[in-house]
N, C-alpha and C. Protein backbone atom coordinates (compact mmCIF):
# COMPACT_ATOMS: atom_id res chain seq x y z
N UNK A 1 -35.47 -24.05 -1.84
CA UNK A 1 -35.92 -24.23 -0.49
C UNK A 1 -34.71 -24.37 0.43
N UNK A 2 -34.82 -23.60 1.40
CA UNK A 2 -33.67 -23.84 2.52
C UNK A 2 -33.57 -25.15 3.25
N UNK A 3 -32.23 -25.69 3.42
CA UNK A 3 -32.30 -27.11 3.92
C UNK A 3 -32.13 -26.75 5.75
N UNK A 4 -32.78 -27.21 6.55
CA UNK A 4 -32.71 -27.09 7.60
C UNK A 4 -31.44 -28.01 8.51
N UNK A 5 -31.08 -27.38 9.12
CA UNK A 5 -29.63 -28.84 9.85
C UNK A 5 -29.75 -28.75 11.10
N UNK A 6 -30.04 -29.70 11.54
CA UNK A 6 -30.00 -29.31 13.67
C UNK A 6 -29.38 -31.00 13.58
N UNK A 7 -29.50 -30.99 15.18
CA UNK A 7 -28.27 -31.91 16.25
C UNK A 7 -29.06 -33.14 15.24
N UNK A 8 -30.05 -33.11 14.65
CA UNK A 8 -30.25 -34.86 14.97
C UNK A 8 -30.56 -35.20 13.49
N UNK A 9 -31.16 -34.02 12.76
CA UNK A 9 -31.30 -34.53 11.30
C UNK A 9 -30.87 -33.46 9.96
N UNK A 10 -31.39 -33.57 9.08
CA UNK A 10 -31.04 -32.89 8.23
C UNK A 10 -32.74 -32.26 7.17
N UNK A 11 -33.27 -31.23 6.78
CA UNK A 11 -34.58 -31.28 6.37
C UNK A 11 -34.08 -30.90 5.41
N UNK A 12 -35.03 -31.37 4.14
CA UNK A 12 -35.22 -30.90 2.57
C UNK A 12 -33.90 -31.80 1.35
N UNK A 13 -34.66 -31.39 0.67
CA UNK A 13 -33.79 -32.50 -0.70
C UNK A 13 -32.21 -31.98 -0.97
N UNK A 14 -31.35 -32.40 -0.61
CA UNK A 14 -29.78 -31.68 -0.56
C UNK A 14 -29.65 -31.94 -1.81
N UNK A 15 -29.75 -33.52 -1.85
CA UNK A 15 -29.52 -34.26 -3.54
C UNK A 15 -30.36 -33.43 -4.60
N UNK A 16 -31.70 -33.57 -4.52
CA UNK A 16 -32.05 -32.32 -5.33
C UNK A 16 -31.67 -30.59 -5.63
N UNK A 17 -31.29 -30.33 -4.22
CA UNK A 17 -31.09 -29.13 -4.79
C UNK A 17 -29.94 -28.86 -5.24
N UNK A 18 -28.53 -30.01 -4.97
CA UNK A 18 -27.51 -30.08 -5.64
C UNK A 18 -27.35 -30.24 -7.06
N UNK A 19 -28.48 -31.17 -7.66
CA UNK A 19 -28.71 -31.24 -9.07
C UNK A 19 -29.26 -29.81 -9.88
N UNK A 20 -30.60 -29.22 -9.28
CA UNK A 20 -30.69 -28.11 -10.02
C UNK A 20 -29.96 -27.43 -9.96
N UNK A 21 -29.14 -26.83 -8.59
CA UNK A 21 -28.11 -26.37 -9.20
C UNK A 21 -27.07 -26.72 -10.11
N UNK A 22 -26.51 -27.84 -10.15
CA UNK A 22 -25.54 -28.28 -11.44
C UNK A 22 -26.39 -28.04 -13.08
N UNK A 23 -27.61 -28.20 -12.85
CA UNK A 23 -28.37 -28.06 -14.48
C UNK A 23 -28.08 -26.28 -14.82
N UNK A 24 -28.44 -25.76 -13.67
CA UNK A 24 -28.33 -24.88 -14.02
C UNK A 24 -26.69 -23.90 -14.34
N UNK A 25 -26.09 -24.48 -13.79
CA UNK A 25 -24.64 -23.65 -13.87
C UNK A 25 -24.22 -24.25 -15.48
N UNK A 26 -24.39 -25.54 -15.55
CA UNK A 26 -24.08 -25.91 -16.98
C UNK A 26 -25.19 -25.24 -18.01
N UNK A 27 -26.08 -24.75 -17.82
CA UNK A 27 -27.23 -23.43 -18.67
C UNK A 27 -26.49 -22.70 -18.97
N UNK A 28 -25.65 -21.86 -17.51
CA UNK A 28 -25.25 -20.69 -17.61
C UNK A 28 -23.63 -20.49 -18.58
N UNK A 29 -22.88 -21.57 -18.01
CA UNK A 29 -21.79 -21.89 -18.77
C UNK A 29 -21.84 -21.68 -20.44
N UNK A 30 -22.96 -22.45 -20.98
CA UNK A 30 -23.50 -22.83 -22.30
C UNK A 30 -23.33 -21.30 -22.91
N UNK A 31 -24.23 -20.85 -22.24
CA UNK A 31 -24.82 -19.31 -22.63
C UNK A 31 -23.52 -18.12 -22.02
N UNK A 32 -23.04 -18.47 -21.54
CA UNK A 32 -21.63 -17.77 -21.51
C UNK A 32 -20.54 -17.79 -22.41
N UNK A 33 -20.38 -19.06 -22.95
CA UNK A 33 -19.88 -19.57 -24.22
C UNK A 33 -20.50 -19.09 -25.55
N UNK A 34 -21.59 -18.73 -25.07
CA UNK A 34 -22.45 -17.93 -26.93
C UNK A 34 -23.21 -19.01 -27.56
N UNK A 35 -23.25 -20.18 -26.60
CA UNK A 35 -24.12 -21.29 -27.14
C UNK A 35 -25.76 -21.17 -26.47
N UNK A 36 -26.73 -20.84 -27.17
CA UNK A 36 -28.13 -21.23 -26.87
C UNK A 36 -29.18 -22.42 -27.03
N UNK A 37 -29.93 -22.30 -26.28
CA UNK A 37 -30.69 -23.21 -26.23
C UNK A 37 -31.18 -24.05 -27.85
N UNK A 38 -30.77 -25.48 -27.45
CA UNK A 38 -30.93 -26.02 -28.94
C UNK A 38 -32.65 -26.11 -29.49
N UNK A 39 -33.29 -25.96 -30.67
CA UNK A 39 -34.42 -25.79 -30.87
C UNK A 39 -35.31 -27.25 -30.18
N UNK A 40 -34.29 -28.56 -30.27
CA UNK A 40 -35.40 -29.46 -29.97
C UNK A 40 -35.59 -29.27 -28.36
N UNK A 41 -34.49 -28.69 -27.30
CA UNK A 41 -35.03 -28.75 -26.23
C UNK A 41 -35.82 -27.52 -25.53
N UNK A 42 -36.22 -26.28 -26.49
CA UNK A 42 -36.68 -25.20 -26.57
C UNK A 42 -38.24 -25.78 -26.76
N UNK A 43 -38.44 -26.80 -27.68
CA UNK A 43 -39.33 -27.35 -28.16
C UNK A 43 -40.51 -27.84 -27.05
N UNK A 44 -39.34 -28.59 -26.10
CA UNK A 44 -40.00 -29.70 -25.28
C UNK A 44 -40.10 -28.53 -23.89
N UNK A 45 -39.63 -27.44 -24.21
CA UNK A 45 -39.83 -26.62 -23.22
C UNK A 45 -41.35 -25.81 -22.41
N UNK A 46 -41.94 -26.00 -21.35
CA UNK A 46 -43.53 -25.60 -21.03
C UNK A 46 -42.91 -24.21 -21.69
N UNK A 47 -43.97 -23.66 -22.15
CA UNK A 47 -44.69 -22.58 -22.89
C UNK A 47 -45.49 -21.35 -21.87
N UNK A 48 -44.89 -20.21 -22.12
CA UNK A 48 -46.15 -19.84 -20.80
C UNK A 48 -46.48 -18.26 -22.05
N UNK A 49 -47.79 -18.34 -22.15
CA UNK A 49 -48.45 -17.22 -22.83
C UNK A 49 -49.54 -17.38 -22.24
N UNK A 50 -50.02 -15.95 -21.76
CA UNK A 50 -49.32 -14.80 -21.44
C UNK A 50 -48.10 -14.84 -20.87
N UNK A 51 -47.24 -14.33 -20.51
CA UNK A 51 -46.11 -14.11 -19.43
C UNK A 51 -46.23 -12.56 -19.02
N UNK A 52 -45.08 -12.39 -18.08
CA UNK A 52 -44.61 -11.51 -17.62
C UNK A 52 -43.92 -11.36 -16.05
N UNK A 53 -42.90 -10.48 -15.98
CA UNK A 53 -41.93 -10.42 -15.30
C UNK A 53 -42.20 -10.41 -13.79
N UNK A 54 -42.19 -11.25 -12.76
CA UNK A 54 -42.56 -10.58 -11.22
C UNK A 54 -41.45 -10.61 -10.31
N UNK A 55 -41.37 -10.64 -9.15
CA UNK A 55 -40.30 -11.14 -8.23
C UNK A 55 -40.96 -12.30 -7.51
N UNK A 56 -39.81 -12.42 -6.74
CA UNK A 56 -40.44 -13.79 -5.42
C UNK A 56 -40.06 -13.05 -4.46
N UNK A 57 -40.13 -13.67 -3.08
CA UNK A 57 -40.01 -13.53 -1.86
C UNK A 57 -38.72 -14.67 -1.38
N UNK A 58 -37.51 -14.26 -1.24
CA UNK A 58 -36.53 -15.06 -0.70
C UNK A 58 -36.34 -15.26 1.06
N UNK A 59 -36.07 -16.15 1.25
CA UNK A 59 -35.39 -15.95 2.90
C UNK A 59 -33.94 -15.95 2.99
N UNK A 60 -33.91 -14.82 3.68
CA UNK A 60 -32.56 -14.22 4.14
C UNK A 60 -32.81 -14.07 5.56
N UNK A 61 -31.76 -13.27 5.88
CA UNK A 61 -31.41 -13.29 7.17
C UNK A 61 -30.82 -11.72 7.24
N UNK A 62 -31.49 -10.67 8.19
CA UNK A 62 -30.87 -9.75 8.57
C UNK A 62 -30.14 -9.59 9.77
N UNK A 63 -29.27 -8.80 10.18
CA UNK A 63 -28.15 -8.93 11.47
C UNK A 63 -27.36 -7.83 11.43
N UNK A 64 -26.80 -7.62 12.67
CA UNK A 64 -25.76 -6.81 13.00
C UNK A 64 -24.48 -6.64 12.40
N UNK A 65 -23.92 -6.23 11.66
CA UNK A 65 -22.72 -6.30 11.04
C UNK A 65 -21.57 -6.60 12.03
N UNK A 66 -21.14 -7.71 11.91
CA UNK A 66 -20.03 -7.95 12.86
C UNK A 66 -18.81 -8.43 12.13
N UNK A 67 -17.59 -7.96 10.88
CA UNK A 67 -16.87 -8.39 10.20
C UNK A 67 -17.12 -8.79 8.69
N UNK A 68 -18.53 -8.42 8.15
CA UNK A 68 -18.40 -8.84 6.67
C UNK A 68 -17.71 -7.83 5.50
N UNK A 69 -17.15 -9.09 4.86
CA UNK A 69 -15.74 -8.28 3.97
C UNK A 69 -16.22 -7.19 2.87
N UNK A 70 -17.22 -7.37 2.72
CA UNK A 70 -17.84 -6.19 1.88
C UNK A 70 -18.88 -5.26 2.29
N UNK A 71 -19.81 -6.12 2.65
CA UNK A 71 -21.20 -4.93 3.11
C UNK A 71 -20.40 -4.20 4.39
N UNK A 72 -20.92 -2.93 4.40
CA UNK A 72 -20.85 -1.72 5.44
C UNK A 72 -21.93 -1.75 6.01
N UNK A 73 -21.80 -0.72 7.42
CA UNK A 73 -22.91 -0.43 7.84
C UNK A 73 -23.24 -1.45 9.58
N UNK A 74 -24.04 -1.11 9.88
CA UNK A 74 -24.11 -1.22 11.23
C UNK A 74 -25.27 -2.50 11.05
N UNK A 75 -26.06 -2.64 9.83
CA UNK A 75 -27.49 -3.66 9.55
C UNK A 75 -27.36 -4.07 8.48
N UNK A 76 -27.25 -5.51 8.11
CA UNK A 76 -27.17 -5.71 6.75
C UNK A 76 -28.28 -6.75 6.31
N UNK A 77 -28.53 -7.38 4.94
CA UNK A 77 -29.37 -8.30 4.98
C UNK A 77 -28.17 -9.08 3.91
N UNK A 78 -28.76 -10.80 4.13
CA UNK A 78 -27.76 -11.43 3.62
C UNK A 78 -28.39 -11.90 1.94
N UNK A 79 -27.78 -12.52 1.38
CA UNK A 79 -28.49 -13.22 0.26
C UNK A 79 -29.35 -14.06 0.42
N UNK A 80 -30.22 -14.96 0.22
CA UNK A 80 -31.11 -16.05 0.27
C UNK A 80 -30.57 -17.51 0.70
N UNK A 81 -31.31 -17.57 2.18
CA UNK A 81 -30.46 -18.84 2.99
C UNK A 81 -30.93 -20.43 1.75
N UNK A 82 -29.27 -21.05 2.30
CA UNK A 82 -29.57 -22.13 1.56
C UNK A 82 -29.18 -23.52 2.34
N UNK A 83 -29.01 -23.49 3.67
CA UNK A 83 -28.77 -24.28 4.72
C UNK A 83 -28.66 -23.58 6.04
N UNK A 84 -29.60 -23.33 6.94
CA UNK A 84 -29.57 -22.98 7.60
C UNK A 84 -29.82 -23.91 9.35
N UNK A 85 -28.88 -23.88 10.02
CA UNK A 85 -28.72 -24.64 11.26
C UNK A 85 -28.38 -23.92 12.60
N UNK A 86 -29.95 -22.94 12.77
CA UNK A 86 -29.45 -22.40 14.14
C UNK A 86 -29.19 -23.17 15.56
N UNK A 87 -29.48 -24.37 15.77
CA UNK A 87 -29.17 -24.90 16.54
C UNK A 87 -27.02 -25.43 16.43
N UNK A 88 -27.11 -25.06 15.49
CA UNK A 88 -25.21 -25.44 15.36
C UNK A 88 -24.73 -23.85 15.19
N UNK A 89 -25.38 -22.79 15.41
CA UNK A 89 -24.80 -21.78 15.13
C UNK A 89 -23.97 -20.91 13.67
N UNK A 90 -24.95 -21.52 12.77
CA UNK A 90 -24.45 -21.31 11.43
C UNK A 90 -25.71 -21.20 10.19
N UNK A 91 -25.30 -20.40 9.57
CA UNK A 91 -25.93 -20.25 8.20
C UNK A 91 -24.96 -20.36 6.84
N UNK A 92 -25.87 -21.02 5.69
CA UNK A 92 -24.93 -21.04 4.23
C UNK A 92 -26.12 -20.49 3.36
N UNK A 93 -25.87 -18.74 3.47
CA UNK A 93 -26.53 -18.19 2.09
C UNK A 93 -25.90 -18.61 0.77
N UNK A 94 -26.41 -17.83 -0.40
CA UNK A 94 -26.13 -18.05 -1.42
C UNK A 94 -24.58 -17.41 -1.78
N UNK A 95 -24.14 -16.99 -0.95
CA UNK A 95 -22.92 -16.01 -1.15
C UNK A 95 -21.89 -16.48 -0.01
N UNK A 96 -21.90 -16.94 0.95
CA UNK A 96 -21.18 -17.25 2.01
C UNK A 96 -21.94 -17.70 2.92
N UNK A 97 -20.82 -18.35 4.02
CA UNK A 97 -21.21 -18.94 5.68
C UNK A 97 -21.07 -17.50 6.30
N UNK A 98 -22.18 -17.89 7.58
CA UNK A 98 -22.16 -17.00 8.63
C UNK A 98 -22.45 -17.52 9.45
N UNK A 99 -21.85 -17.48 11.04
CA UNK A 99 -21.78 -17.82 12.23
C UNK A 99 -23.13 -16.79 12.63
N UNK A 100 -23.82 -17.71 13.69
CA UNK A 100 -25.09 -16.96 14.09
C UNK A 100 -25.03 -16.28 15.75
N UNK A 101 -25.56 -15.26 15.89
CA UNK A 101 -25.53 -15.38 17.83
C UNK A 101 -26.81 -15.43 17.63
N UNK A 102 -27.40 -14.21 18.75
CA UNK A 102 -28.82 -14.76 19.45
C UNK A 102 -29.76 -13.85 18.12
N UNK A 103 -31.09 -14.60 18.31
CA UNK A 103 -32.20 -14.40 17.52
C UNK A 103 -32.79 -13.22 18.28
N UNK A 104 -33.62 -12.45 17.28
CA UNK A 104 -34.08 -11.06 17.71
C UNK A 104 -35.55 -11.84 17.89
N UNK A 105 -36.43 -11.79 18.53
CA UNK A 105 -37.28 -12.21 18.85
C UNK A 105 -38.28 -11.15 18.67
N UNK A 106 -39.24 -11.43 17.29
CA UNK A 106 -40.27 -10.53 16.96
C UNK A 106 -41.44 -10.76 17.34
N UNK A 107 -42.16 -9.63 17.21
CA UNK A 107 -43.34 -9.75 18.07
C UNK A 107 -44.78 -10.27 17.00
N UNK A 108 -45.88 -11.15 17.91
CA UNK A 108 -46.82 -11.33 16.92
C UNK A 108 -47.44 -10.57 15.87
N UNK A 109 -48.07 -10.49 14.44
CA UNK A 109 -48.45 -9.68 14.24
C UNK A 109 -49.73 -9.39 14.47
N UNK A 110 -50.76 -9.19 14.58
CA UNK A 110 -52.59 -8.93 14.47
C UNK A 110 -53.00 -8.78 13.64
């Protein structure tokens, strides 16, 4: 979930989402190392049968290309916001900060 930041407060669990992320980078570490999941915590792990593969829906942010060091192009979309504070003029996707200007203002849908 994106943490919201304006002049006066701060929205959503920082502390939490600082922890899943740390569980998870130490997952990834593990399993980068050639170490897998040990059977007892595979064990205690929810179960899902049936399964199968879907996507989600992230929030990002699309914009004008004004200086990013890699993407090209005149329109880009960013990675999935993870602090976002348009009232301070800034975003922190999953990949970098970006300074914000003005909002494109879309129209209702019907």
């Amino acid at each position: 979930m994106p943490i919201i930041v304006g002049h006066q407060r701060i929205v959503g669990d920082v502390a939490g989402e600082i922890a899943r992320l740390e569980s998870l980078v130490t997952a990834l570490d593990r399993i980068g190392s050639g170490e897998m999941p040990p059977a007892a915590e595979l064990e205690a792990a929810p179960l899902l049968d049936p399964y199968c593969l879907d996507t989600c829906t992230l929030t990002c942010l699309i914009g004008a290309n004004q200086g990013h060091p890699v993407l090209k192009g005149p329109v880009i979309r960013t990675t999935e916001v993870w602090a976002l504070a348009t009232e301070l003029g800034w975003v922190r996707t999953l990949s970098r900060l970006y300074r914000l200007g003005m909002p494109v203002h879309r129209e209702k849908r019907t």
